[in-house]
Protein backbone atom coordinates (compact mmCIF):
# COMPACT_ATOMS: atom_id res chain seq x y z
CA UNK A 1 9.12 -16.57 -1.14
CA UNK A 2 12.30 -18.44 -2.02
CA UNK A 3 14.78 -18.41 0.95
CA UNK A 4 17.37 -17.11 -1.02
CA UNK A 5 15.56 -14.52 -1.51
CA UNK A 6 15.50 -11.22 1.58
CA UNK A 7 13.17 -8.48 2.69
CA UNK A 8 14.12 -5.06 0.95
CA UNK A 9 11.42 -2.57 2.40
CA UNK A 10 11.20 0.65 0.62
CA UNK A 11 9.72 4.19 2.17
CA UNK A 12 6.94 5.74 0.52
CA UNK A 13 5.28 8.48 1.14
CA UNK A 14 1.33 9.94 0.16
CA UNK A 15 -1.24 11.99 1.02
CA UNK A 16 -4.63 11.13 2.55
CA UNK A 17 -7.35 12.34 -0.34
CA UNK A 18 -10.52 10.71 1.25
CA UNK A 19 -11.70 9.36 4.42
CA UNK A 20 -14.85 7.16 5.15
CA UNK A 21 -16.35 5.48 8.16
CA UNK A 22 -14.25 2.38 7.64
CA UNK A 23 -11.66 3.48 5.64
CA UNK A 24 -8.70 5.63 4.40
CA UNK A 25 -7.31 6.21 1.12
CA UNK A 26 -3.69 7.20 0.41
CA UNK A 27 -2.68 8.62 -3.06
CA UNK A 28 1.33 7.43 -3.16
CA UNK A 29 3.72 10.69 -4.44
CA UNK A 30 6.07 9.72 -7.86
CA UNK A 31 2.33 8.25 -9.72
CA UNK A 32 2.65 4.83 -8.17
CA UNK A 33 -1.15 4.97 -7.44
CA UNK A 34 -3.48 4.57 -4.47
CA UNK A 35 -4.24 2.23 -1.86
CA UNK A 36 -7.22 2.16 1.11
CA UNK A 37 -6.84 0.79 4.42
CA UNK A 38 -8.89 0.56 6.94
CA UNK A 39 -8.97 3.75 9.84
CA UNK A 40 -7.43 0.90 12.20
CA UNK A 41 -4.24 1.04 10.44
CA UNK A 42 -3.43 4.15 10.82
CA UNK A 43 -1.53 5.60 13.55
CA UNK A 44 -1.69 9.04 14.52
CA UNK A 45 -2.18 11.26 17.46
CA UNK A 46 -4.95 13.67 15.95
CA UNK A 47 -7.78 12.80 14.34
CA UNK A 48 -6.81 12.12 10.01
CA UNK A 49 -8.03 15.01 7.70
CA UNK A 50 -7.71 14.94 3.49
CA UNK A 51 -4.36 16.53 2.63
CA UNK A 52 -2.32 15.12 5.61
CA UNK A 53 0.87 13.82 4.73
CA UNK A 54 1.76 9.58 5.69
CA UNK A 55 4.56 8.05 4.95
CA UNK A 56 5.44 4.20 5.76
CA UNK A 57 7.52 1.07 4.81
CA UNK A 58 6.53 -1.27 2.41
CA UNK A 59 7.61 -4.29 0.10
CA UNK A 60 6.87 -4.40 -3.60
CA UNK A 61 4.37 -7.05 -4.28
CA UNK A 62 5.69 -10.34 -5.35
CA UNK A 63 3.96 -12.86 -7.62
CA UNK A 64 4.24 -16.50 -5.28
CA UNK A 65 2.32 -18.84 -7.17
């Protein structure tokens, strides 16, 4: 990343639409896709279910090389 260059983190939100052993998957709101991460990543005080609602701060990707 140049150093010119600063952080601008966005908020997105999603719901949850499946859950494995390992894993979560998060369907982003506004069609910008889907993304899994692993149960360990997510933080909540009740156990996850499909339909929930997450939200959470994020950069767009950036090409480095």
């Amino acid at each position: 990343m140049k150093e010119e260059n600063f952080i601008n983190q966005n908020y997105f939100q999603g719901k949850i639409t499946d859950i494995s052993d390992g894993g979560i998957e998060i369907e982003f709101s506004g069609r910008l896709g889907n993304m899994r991460i692993p149960k360990r990543m997510l933080i909540s005080d009740k156990e996850p279910k499909v339909g929930s609602e997450v939200g959470f701060m994020m950069t767009y990707p950036e090409v480095l090389e």
